[in-house]
Structures are given as structure tokens and as C-alpha cells.
N, C-alpha and C. Protein backbone atom coordinates (compact mmCIF):
# COMPACT_ATOMS: atom_id res chain seq x y z
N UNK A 1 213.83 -18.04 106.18
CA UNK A 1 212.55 -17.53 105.73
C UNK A 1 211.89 -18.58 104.84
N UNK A 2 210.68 -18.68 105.31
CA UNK A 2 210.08 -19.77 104.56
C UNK A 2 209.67 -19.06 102.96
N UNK A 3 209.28 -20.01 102.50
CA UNK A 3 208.62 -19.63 101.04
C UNK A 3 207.21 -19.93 101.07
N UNK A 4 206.48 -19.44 100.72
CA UNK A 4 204.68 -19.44 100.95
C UNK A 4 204.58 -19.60 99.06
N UNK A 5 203.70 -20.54 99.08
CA UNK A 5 203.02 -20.55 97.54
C UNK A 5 201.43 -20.17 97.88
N UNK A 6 200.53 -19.43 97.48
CA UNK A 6 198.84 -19.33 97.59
C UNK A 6 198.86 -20.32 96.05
N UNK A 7 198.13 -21.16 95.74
CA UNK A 7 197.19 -21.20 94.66
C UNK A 7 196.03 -21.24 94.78
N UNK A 8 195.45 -20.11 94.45
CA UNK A 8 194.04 -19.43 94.29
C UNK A 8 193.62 -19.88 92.96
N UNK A 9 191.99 -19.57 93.10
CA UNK A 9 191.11 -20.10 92.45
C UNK A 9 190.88 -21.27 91.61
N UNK A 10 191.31 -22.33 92.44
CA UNK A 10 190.96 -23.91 92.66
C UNK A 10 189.70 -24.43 92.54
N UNK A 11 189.71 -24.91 91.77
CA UNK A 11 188.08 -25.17 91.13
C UNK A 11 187.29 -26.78 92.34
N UNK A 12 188.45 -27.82 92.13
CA UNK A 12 188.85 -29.17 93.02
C UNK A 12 189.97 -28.84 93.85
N UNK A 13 189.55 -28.67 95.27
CA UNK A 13 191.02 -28.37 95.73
C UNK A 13 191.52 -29.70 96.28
N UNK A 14 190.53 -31.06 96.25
CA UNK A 14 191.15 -32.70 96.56
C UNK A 14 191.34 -33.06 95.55
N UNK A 15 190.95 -32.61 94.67
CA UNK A 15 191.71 -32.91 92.84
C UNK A 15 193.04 -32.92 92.84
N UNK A 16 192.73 -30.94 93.09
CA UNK A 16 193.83 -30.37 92.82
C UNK A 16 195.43 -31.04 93.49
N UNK A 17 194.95 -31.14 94.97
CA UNK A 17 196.12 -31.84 96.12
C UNK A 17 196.69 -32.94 95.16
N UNK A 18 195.82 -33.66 95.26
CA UNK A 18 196.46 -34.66 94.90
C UNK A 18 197.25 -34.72 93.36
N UNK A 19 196.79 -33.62 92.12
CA UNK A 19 198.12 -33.40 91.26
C UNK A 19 199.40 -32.99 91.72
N UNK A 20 198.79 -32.09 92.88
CA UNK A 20 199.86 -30.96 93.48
C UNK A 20 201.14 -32.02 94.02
N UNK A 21 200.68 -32.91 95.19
CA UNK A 21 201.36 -33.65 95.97
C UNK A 21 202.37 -34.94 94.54
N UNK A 22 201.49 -35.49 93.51
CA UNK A 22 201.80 -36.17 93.03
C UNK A 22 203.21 -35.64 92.28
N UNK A 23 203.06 -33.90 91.50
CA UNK A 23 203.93 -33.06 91.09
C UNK A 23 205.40 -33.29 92.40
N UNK A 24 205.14 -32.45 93.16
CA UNK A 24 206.19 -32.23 94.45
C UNK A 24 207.07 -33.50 94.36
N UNK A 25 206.29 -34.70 94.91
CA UNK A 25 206.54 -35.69 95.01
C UNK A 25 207.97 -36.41 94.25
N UNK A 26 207.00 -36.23 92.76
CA UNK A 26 207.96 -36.97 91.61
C UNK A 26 209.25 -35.73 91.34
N UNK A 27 209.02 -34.54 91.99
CA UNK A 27 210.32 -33.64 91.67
C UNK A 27 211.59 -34.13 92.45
N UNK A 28 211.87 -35.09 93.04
CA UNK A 28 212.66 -35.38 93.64
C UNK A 28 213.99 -35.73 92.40
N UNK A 29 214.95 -34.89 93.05
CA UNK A 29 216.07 -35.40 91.78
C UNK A 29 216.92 -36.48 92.28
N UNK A 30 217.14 -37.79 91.14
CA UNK A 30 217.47 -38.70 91.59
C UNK A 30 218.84 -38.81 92.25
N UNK A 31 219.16 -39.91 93.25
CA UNK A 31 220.01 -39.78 93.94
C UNK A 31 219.63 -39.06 95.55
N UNK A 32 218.70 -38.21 95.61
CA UNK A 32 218.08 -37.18 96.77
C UNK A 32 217.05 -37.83 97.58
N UNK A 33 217.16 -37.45 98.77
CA UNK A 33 215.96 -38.39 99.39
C UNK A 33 214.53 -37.70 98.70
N UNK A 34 213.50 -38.64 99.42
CA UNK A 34 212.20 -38.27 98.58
C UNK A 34 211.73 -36.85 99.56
N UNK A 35 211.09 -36.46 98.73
CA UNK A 35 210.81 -35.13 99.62
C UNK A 35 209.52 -35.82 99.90
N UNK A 36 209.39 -35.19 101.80
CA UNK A 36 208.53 -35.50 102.44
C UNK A 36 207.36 -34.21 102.55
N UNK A 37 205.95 -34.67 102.18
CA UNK A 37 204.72 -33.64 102.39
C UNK A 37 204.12 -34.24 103.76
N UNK A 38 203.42 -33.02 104.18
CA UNK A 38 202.63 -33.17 104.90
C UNK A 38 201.39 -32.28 104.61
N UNK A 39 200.22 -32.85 105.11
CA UNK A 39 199.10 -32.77 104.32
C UNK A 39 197.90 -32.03 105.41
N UNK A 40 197.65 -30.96 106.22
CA UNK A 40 196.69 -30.26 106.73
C UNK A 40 195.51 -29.93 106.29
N UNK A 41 194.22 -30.29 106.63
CA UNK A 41 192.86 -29.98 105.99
C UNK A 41 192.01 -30.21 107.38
N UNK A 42 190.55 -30.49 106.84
CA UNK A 42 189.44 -30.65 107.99
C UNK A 42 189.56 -32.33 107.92
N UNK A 43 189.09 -32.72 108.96
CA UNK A 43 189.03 -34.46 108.84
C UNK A 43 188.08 -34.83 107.53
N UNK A 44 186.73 -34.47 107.21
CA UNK A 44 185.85 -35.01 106.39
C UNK A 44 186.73 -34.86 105.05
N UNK A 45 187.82 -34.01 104.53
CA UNK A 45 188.17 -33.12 103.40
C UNK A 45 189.23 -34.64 103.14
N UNK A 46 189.75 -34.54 104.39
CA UNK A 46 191.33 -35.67 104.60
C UNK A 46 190.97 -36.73 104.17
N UNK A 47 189.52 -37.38 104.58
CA UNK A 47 188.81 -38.15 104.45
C UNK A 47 188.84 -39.21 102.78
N UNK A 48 188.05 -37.82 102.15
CA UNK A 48 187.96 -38.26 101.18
C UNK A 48 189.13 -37.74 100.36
N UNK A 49 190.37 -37.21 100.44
CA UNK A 49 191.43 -36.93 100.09
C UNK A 49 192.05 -38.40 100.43
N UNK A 50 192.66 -39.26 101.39
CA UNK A 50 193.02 -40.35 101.07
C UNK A 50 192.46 -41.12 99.78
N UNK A 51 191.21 -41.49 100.12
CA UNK A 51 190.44 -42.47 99.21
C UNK A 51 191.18 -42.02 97.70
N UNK A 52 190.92 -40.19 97.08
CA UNK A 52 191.31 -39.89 95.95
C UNK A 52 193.00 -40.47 96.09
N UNK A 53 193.66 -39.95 96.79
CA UNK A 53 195.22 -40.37 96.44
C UNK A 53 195.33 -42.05 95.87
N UNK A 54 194.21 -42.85 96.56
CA UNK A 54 194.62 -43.86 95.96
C UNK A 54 193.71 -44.41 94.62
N UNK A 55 193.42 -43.40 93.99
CA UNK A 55 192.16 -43.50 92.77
C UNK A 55 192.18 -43.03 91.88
N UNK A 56 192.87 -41.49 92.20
CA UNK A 56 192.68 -40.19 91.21
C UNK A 56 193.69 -40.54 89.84
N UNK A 57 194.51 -41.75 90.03
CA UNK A 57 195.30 -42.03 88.70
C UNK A 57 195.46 -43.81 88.62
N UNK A 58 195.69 -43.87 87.58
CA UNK A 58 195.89 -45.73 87.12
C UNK A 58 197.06 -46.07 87.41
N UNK A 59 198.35 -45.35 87.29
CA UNK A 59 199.54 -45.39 86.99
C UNK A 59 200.58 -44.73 88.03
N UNK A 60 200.20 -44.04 88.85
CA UNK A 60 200.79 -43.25 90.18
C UNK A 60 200.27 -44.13 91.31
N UNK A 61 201.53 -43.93 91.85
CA UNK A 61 201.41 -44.78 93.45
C UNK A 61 201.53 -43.40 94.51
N UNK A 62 201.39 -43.18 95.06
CA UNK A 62 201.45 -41.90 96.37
C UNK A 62 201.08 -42.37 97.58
N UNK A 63 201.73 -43.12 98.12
CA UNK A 63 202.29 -43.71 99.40
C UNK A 63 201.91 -42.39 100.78
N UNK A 64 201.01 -42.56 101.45
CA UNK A 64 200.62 -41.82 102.48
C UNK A 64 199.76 -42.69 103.44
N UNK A 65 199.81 -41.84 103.99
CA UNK A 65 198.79 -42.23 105.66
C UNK A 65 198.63 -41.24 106.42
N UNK A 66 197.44 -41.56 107.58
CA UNK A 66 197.02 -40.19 108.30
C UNK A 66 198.70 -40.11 109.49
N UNK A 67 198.69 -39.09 110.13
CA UNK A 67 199.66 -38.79 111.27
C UNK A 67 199.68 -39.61 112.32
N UNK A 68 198.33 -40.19 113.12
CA UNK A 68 198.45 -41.19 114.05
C UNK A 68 198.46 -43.10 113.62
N UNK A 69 198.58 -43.27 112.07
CA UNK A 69 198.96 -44.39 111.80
C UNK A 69 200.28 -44.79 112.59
N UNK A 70 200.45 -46.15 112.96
CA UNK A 70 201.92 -46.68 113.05
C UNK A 70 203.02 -46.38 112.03
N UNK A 71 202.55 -46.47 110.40
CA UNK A 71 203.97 -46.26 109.64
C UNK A 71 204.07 -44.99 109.18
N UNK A 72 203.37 -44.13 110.16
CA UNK A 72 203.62 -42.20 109.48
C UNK A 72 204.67 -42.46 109.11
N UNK A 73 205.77 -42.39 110.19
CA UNK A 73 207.26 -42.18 110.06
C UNK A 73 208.16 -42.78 109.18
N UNK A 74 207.45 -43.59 108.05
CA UNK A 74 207.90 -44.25 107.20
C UNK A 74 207.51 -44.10 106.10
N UNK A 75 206.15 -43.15 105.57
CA UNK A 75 205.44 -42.99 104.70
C UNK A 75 205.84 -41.23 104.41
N UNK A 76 206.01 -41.08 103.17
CA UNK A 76 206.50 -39.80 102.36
C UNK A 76 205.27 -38.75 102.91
N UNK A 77 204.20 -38.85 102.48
CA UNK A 77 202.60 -38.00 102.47
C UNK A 77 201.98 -38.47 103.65
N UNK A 78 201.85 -37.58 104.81
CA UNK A 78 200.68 -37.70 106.00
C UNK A 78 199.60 -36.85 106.02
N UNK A 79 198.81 -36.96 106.27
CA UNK A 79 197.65 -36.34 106.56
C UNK A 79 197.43 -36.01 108.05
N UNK A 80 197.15 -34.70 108.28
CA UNK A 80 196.43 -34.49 109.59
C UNK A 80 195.85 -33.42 109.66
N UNK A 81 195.20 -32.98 110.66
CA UNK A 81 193.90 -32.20 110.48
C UNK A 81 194.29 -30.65 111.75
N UNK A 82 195.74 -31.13 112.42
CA UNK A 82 195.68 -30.30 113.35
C UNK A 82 197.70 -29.81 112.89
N UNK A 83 197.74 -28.71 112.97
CA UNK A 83 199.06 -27.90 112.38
C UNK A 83 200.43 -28.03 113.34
N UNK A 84 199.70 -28.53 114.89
CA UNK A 84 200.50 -28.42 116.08
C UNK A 84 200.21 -30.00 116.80
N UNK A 85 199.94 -30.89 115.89
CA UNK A 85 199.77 -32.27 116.46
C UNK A 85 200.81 -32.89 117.25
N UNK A 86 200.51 -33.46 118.23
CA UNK A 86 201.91 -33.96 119.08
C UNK A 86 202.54 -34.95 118.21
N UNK A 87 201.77 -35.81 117.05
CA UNK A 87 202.65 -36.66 116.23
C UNK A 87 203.49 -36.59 115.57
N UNK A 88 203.32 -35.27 115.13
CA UNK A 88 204.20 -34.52 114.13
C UNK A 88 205.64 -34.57 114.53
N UNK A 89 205.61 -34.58 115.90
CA UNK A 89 207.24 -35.24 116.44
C UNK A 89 207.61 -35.97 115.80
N UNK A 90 207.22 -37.04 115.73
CA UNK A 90 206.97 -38.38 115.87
C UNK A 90 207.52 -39.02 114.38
N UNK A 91 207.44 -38.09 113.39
CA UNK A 91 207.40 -38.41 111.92
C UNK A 91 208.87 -37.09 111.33
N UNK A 92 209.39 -37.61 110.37
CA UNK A 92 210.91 -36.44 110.31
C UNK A 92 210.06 -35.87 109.10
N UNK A 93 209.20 -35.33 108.87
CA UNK A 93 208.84 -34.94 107.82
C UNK A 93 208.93 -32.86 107.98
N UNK A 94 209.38 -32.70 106.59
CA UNK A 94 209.77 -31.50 107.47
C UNK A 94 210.42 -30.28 106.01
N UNK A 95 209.73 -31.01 104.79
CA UNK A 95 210.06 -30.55 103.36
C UNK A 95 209.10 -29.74 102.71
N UNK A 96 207.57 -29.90 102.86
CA UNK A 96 206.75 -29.05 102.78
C UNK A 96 205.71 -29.10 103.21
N UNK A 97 205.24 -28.16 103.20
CA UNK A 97 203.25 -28.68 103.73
C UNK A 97 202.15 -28.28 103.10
N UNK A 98 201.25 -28.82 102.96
CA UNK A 98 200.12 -28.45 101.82
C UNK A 98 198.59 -28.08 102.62
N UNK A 99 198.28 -27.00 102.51
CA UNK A 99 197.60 -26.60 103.95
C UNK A 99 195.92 -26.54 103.05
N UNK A 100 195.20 -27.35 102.99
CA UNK A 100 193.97 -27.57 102.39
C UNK A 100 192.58 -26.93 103.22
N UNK A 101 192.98 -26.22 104.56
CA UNK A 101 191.92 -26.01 105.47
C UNK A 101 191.78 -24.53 105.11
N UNK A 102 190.98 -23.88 105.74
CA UNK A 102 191.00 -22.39 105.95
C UNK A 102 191.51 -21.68 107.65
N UNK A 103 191.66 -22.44 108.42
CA UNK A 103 192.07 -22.03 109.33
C UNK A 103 193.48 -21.85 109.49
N UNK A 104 193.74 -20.42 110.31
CA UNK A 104 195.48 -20.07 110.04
C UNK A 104 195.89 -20.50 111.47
N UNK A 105 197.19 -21.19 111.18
CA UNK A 105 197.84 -21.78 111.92
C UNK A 105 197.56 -21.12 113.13
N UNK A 106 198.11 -21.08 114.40
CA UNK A 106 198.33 -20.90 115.67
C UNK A 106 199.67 -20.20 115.92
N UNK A 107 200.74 -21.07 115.07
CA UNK A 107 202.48 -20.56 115.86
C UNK A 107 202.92 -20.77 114.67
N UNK A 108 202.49 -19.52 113.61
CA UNK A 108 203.17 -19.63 112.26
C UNK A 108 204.63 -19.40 112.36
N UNK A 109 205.11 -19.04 113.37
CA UNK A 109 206.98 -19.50 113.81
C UNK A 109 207.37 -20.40 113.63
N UNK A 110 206.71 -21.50 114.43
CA UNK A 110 206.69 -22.52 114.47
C UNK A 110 206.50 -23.65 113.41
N UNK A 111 205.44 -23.13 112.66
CA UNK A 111 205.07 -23.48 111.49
C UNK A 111 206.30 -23.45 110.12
N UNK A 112 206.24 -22.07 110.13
CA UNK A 112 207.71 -21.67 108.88
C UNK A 112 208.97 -21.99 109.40
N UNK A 113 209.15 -22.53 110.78
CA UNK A 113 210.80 -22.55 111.18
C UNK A 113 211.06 -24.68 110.78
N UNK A 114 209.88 -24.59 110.75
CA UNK A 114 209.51 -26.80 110.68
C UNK A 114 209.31 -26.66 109.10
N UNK A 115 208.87 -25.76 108.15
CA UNK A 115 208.57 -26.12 106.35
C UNK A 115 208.91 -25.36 105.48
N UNK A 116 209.94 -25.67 105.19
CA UNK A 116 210.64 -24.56 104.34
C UNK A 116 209.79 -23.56 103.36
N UNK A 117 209.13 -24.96 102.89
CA UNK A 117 208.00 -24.32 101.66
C UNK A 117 206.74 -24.48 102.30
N UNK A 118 205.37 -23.94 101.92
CA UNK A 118 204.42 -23.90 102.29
C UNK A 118 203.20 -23.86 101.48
N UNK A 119 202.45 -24.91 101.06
CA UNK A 119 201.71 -24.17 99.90
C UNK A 119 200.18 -24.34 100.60
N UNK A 120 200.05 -22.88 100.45
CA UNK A 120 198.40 -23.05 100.49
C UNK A 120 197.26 -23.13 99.28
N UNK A 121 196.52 -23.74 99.48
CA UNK A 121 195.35 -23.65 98.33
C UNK A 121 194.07 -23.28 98.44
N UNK A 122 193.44 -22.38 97.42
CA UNK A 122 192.63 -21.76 98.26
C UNK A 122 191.32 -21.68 97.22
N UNK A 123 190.43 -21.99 97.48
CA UNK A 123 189.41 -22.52 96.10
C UNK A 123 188.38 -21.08 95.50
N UNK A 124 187.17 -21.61 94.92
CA UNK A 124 186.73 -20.24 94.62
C UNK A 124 185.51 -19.98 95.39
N UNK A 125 185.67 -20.72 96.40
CA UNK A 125 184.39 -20.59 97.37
C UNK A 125 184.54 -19.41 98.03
N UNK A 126 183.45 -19.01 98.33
CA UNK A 126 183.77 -17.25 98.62
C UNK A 126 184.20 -17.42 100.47
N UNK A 127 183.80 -18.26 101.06
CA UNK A 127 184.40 -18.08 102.11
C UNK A 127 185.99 -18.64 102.19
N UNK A 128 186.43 -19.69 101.29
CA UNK A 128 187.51 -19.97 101.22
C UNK A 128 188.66 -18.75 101.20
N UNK A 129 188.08 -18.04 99.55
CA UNK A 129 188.43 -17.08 99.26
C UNK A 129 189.31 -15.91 100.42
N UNK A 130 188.13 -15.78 101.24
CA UNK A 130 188.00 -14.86 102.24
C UNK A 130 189.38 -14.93 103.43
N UNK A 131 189.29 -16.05 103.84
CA UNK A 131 190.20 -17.22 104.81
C UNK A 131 191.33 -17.26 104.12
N UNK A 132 191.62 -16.90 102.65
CA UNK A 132 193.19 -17.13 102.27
C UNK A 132 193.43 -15.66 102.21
N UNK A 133 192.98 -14.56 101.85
CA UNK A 133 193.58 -13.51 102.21
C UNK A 133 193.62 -13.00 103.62
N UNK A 134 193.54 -14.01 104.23
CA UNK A 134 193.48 -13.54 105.83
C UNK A 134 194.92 -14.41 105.61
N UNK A 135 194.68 -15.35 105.46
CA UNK A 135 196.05 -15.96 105.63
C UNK A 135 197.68 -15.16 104.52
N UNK A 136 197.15 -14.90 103.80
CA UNK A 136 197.75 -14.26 103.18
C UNK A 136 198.57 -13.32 103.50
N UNK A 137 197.55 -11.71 104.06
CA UNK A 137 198.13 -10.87 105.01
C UNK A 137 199.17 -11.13 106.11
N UNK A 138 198.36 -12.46 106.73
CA UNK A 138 199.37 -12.48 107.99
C UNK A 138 200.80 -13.10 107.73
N UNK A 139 200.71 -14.17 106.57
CA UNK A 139 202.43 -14.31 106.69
C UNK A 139 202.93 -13.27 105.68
N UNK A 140 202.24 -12.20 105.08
CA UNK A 140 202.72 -11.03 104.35
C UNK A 140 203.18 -10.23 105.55
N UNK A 141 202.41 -9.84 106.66
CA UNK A 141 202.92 -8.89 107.41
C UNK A 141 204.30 -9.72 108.47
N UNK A 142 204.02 -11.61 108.53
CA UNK A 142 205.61 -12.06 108.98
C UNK A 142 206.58 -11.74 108.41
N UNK A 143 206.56 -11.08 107.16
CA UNK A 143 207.57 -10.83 106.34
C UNK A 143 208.13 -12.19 105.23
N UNK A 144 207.10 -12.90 105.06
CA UNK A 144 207.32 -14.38 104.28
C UNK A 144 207.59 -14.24 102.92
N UNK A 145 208.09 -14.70 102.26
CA UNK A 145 208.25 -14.91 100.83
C UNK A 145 206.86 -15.40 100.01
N UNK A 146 206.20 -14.45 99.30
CA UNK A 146 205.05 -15.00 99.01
C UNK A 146 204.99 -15.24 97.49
N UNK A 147 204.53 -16.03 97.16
CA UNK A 147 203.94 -16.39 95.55
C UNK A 147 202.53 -16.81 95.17
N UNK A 148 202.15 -15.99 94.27
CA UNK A 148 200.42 -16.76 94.13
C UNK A 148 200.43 -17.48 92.53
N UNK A 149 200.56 -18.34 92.79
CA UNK A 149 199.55 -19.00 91.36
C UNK A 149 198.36 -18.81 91.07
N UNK A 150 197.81 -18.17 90.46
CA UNK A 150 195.80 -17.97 89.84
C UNK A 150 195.62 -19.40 89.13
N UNK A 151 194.91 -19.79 89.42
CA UNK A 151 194.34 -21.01 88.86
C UNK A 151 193.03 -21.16 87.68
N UNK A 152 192.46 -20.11 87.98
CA UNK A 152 191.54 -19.48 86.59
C UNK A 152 192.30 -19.56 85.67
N UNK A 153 193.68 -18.67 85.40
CA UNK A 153 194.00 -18.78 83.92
C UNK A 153 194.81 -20.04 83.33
N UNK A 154 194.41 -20.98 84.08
CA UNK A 154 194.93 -22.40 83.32
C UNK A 154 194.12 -22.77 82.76
């Protein structure tokens, strides 16, 4: 059974990713391989989500690339825009996923049986809003392990 995180009401949700991913990232306890993300959104979102990963700090490195680069399979953080990409073979990544879009997966089986953890983020845009309790429900009614973080009261 996978574990589902929502964090709701995300003010920056390419801000936010990129603390989020940078957090995950550095939790690796030493000695352990690095935990591998993978990174789902719209292309324009992904877009300017690279550019931030390599900006949003002076002092953090966060090593990524999109899914059809040559060194996916070598790079910790990928980006891609589609949940069921044939590349996704292609790359062993398979530790969590950070789902930045509003659209719900296709073969959330498939989905939770490939990411242990799952975090969605879900901003305060009212259609966002809307799109995560849809998503919400449905891996509530898979029977998923769910957790919400509120992001207002930080």
C-alpha cells in the first residue's frame, strides 16, 4: 500500500517543489542510496520548474533532468509530464513521485505498485483545489494511506 501525502494550500507550488524535492532529497541517511524523485506536472509548469531547481538556492545542487534526456537513468530528479511514459522504463527510479499537475493518473495500480510514497501538491487555485479532492477521493476510495499537510497554517 502506497502512502499518499496531499499538501494543500500551496501558495508557489514550483517554489514549493523545489523545497519539497530539495527536503526528500537531502533525507537520505548516509550510507543509503540517494532516494530517487520523479517529478509529474504540465510541460510549461516543468518548464520553468527546471530553470527554478537550478536558481531557487546559492548553496543546493539538485541534479535532475527531463525523462527523455540521455542521463535520466543516472540523474536522482526527472521530470515528465506524462504518469505512463514509455521512458519511465528506462530510468530505476521508483522512491517517490511528486505529482505537480491536476490530472489523475490513468492506472493508479500501476502508479502506487511503481511509488511507494506519493506526494501530491495542490495550490489555492480554486480549480487546482477542485482536481485534488478529486484526486483525493479516488485513492481514498483505493483504499491508500492518506496524509494532508495544510499549508496555510505555516
Amino acid at each position: 500500500m502506497a502512502r499518499i501525502d496531499f499538501h494543500s494550500n500551496v501558495a508557489d507550488k514550483l517554489e514549493y517543489a523545489c523545497r519539497l524535492t530539495r527536503k526528500i532529497w537531502s533525507a537520505t541517511p548516509a550510507g543509503q542510496p540517494v532516494r530517487n524523485i520523479v517529478m509529474v506536472g504540465e510541460k510549461a509548469d516543468l518548464k520553468k520548474l527546471d530553470e527554478l531547481l537550478w536558481t531557487f538556492s546559492a548553496t543546493d545542487f539538485l541534479p535532475h533532468s527531463f525523462i527523455d534526456d540521455e542521463n535520466a537513468a543516472e540523474t536522482p530528479i526527472v521530470l515528465t509530464d506524462d504518469f505512463a511514459s514509455p521512458a519511465l522504463h528506462g530510468v530505476p527510479h521508483a522512491d517517490v513521485m511528486i505529482h505537480l499537475g491536476m490530472r489523475m493518473p490513468k492506472d493508479v495500480a500501476a502508479l502506487v505498485a511503481r511509488f511507494p510514497r506519493i506526494v501530491e501538491v495542490v495550490t489555492i487555485d480554486d480549480a487546482e483545489r477542485l482536481a485534488g479532492r478529486e484526486r483525493y477521493k479516488a485513492y481514498r476510495d483505493s483504499g491508500h494511506e492518506l496524509h494532508n499537510f495544510d499549508q496555510s497554517k505555516s
